[in-house]
C-alpha atoms as a PDB file:
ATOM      1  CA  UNK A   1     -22.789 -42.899   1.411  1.00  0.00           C
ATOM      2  CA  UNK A   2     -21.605 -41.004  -1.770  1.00  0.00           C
ATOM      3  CA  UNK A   3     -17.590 -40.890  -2.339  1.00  0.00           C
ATOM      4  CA  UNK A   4     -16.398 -36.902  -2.240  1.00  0.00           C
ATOM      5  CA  UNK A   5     -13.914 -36.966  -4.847  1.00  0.00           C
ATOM      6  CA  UNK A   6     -11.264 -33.283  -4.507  1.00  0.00           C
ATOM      7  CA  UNK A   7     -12.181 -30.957  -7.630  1.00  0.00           C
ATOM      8  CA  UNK A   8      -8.687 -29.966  -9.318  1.00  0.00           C
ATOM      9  CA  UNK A   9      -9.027 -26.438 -10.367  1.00  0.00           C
ATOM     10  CA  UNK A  10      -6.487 -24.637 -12.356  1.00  0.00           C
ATOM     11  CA  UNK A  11      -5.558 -20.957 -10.811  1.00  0.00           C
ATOM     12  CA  UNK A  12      -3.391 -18.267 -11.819  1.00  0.00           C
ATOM     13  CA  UNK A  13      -2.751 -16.183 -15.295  1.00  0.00           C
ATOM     14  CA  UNK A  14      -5.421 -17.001 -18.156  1.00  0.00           C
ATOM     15  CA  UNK A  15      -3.461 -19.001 -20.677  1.00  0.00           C
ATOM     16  CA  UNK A  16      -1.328 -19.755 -18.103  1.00  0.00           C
ATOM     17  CA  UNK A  17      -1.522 -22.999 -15.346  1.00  0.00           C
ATOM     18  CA  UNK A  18       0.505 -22.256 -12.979  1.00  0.00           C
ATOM     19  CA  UNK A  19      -1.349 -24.573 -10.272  1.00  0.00           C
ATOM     20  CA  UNK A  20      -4.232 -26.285  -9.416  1.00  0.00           C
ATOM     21  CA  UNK A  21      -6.559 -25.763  -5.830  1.00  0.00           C
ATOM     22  CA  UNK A  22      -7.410 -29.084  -4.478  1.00  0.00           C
ATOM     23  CA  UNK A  23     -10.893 -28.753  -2.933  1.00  0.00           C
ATOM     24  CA  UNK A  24     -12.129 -31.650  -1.164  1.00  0.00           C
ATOM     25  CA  UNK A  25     -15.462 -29.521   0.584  1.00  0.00           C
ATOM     26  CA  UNK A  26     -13.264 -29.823   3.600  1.00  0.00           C
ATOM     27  CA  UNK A  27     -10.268 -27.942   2.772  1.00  0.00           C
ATOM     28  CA  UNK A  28      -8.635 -26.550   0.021  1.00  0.00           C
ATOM     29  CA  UNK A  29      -5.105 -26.668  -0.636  1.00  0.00           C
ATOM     30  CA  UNK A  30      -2.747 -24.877  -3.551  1.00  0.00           C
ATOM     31  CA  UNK A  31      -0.510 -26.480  -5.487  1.00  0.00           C
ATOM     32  CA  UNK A  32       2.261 -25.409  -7.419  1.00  0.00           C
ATOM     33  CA  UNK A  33       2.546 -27.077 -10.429  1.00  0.00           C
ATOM     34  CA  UNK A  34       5.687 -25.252 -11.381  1.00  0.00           C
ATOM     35  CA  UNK A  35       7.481 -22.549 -10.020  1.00  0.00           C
ATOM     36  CA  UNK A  36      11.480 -22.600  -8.267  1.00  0.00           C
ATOM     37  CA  UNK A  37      10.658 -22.020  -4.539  1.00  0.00           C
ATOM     38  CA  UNK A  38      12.793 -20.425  -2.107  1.00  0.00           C
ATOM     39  CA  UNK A  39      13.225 -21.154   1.184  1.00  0.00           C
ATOM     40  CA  UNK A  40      10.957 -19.353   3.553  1.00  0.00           C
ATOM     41  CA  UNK A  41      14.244 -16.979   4.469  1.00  0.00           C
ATOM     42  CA  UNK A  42      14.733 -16.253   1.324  1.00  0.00           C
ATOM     43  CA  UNK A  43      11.214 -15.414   0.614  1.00  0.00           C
ATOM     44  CA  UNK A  44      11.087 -13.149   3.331  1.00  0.00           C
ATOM     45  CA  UNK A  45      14.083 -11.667   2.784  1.00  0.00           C
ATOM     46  CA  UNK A  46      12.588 -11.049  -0.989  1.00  0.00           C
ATOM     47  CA  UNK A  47       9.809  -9.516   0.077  1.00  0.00           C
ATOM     48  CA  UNK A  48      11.341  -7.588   2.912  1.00  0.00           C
ATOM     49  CA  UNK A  49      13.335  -5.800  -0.246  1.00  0.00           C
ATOM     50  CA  UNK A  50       9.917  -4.536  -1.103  1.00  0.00           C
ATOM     51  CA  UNK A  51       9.303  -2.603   1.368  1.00  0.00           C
ATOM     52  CA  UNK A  52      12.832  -0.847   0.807  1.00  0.00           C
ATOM     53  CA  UNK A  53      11.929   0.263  -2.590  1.00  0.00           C
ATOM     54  CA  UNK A  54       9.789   2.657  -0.003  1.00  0.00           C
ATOM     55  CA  UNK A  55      12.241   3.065   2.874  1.00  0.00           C
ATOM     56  CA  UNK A  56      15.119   3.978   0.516  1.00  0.00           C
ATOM     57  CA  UNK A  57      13.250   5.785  -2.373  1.00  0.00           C
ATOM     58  CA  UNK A  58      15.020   2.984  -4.704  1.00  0.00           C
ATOM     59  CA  UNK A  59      13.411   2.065  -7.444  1.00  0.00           C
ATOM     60  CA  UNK A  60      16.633   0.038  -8.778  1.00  0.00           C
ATOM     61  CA  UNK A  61      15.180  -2.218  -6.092  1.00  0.00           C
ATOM     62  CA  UNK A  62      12.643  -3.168  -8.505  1.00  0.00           C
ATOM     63  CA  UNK A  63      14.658  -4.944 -11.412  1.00  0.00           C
ATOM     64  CA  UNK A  64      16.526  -7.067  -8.116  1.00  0.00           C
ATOM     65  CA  UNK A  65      13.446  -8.427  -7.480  1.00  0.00           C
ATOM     66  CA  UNK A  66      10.566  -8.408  -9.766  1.00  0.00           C
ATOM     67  CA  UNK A  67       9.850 -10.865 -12.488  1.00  0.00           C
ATOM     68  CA  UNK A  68       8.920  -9.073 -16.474  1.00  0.00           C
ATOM     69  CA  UNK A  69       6.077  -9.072 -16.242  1.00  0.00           C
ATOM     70  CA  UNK A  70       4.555  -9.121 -12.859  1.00  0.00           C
ATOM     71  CA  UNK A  71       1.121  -9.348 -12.640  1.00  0.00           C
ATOM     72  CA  UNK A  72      -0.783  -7.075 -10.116  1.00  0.00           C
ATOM     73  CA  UNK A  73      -4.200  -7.339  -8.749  1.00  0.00           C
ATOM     74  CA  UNK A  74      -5.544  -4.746  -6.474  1.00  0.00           C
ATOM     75  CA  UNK A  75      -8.789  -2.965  -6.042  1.00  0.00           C
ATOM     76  CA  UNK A  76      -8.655  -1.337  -9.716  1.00  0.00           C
ATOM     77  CA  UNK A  77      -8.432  -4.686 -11.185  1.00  0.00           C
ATOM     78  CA  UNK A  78      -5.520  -7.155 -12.586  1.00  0.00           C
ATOM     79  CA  UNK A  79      -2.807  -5.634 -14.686  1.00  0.00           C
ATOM     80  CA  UNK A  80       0.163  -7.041 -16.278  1.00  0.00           C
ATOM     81  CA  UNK A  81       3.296  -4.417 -15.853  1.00  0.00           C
ATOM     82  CA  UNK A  82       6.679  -4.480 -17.307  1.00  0.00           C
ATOM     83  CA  UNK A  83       9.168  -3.494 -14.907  1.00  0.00           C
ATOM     84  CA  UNK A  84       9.438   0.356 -16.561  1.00  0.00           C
ATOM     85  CA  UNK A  85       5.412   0.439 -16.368  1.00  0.00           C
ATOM     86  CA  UNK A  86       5.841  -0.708 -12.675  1.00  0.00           C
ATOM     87  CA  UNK A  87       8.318   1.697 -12.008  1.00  0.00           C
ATOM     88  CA  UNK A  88       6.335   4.446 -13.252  1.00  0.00           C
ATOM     89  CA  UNK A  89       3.202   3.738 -11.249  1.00  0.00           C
ATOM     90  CA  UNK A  90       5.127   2.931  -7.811  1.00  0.00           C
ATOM     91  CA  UNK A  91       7.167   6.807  -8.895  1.00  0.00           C
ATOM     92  CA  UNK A  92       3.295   8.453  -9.031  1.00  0.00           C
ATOM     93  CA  UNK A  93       2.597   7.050  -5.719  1.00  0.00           C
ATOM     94  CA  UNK A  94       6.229   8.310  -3.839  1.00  0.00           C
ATOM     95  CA  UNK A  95       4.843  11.762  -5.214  1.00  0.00           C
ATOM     96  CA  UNK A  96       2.193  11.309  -2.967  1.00  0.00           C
ATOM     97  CA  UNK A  97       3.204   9.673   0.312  1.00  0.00           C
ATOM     98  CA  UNK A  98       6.781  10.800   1.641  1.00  0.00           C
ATOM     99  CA  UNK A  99       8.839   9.799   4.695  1.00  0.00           C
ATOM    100  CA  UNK A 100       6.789   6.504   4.994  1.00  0.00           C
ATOM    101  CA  UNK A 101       8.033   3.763   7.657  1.00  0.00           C
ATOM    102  CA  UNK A 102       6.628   0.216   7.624  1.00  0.00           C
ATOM    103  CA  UNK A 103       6.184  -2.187   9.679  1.00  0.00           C
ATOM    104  CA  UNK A 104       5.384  -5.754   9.116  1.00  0.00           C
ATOM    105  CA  UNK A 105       3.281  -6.903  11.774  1.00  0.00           C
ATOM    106  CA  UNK A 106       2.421 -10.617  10.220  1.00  0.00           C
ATOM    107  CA  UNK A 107       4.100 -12.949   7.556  1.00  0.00           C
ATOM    108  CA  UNK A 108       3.291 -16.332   6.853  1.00  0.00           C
ATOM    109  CA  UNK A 109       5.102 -18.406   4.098  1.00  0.00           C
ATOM    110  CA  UNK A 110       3.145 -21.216   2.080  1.00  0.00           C
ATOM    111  CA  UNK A 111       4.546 -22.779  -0.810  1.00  0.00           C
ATOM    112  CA  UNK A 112       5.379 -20.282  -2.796  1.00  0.00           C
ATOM    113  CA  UNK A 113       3.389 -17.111  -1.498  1.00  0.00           C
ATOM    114  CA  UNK A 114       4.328 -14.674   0.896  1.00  0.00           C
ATOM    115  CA  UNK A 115       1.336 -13.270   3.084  1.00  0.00           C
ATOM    116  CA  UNK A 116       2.001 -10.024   4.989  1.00  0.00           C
ATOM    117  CA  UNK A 117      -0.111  -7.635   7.124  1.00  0.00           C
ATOM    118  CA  UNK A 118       1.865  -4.331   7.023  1.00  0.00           C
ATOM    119  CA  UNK A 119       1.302  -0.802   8.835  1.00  0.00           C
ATOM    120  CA  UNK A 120       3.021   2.117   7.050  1.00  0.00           C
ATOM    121  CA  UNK A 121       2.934   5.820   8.480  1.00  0.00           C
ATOM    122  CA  UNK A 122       3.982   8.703   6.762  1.00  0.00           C
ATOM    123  CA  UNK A 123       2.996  12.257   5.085  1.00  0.00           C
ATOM    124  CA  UNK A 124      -0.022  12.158   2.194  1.00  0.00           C
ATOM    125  CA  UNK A 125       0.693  14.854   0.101  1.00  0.00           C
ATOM    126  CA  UNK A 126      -2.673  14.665  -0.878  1.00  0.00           C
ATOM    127  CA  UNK A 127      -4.584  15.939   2.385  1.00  0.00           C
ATOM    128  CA  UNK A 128      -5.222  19.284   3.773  1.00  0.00           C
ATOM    129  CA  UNK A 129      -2.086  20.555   5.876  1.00  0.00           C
ATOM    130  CA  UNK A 130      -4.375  20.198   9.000  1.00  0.00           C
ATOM    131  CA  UNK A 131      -4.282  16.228   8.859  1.00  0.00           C
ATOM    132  CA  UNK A 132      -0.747  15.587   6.589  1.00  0.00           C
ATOM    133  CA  UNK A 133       0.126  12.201   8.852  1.00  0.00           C
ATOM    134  CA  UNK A 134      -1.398   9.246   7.661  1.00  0.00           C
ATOM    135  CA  UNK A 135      -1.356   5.616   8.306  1.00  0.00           C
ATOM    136  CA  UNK A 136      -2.004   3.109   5.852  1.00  0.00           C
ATOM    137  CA  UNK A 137      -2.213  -1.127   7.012  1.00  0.00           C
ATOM    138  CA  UNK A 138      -1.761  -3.513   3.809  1.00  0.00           C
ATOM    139  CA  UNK A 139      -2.651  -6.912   3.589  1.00  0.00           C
ATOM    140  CA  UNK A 140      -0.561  -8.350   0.588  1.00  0.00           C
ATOM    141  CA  UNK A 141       0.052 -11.719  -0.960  1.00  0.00           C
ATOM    142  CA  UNK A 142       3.435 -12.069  -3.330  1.00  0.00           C
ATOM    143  CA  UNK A 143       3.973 -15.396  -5.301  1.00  0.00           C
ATOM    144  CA  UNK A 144       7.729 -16.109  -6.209  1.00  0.00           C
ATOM    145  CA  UNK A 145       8.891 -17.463  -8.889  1.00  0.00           C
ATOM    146  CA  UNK A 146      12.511 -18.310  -9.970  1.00  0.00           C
ATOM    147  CA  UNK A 147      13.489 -16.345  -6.602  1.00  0.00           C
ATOM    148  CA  UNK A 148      11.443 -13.296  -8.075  1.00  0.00           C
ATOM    149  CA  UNK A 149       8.014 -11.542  -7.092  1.00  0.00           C
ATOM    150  CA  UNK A 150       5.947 -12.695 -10.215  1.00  0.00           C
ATOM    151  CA  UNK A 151       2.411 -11.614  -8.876  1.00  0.00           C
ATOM    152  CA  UNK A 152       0.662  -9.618  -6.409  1.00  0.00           C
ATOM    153  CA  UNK A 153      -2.388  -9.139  -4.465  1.00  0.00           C
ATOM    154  CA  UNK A 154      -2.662  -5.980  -2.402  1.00  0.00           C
ATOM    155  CA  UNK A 155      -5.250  -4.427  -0.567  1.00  0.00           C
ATOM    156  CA  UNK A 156      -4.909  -0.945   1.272  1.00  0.00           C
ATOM    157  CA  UNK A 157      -6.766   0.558   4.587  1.00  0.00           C
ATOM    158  CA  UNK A 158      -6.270   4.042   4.650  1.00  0.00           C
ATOM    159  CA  UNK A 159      -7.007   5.484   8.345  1.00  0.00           C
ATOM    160  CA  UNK A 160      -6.713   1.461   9.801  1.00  0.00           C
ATOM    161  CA  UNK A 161      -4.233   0.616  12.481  1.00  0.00           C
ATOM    162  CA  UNK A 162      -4.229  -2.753  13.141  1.00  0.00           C
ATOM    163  CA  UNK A 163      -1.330  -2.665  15.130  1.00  0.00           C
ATOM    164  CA  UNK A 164      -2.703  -2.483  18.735  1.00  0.00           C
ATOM    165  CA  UNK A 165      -3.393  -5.302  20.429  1.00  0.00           C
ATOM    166  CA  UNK A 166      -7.107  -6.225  22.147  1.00  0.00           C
ATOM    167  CA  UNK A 167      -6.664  -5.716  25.881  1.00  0.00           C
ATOM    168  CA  UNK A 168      -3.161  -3.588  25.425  1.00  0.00           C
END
């Protein structure tokens, strides 16, 4: 019988090793190689302040909480922002989508990410005044850093609610 021996691979930033992914064809399992953790309250609670850059229309929120850089990836691609560059893209999107509530319906915390299924509901700017409400569900994943959000993954469902339940 041939010994499976677990692949190390390095993950994160280019240029950067900020952990390895232990895959052992049975499992595969991050790990930081450096990074202060928080507790999984305060993790939360960090990522919690996220969503009240929306709630509060506070983008002050962002230098509390964001590393400089952070590094983004969403549908568009991967981008490295400095907080003003961040600032100015979450200001374009405010324009768009007003009043918006959020929910979080899941959070798990592992290591040093933060995953999170979200449902937010609000007024798009953007659509004809016969449909104005919309509702948006996020699935996101923040990793923290020395008790900052140093890098995102975000996806968006426009027109999803995953917030009913099967058989409710």
């Amino acid at each position: 019988m041939t010994e499976v021996r677990p692949k190390r691979v390095p993950v994160g930033v280019p240029g950067q090793d900020v952990g390895v992914a232990v895959d052992d064809h049975r499992s595969a399992t991050y790990v930081p190689l450096h990074s202060a953790v928080v507790g999984e309250d305060e993790a939360r609670a960090l990522v919690a302040r996220w969503f009240e850059i929306w709630r509060a229309n506070d983008l002050g929120i962002v230098d509390e909480i964001f590393a400089d850089p952070v590094i983004r990836h969403t549908g568009r691609g991967t981008e490295r922002l400095s907080r003003k560059d961040y600032k100015g893209r979450l200001v374009q999107v405010q324009r768009v989508l007003r009043g918006a509530r959020t929910t979080i319906d899941d959070q798990v915390v592992a290591g040093d990410r933060v995953w999170t299924r979200a449902t937010s509901r609000g007024v798009n700017l953007e659509t004809p005044d016969s449909e104005p409400a919309t509702v948006m569900t996020w699935m996101m994943i923040h990793r923290i850093a020395d008790e900052r959000i140093a890098e995102s993954w975000t996806t968006t469902l426009a027109g999803i609610d995953w917030q009913g339940r099967a058989g409710s």
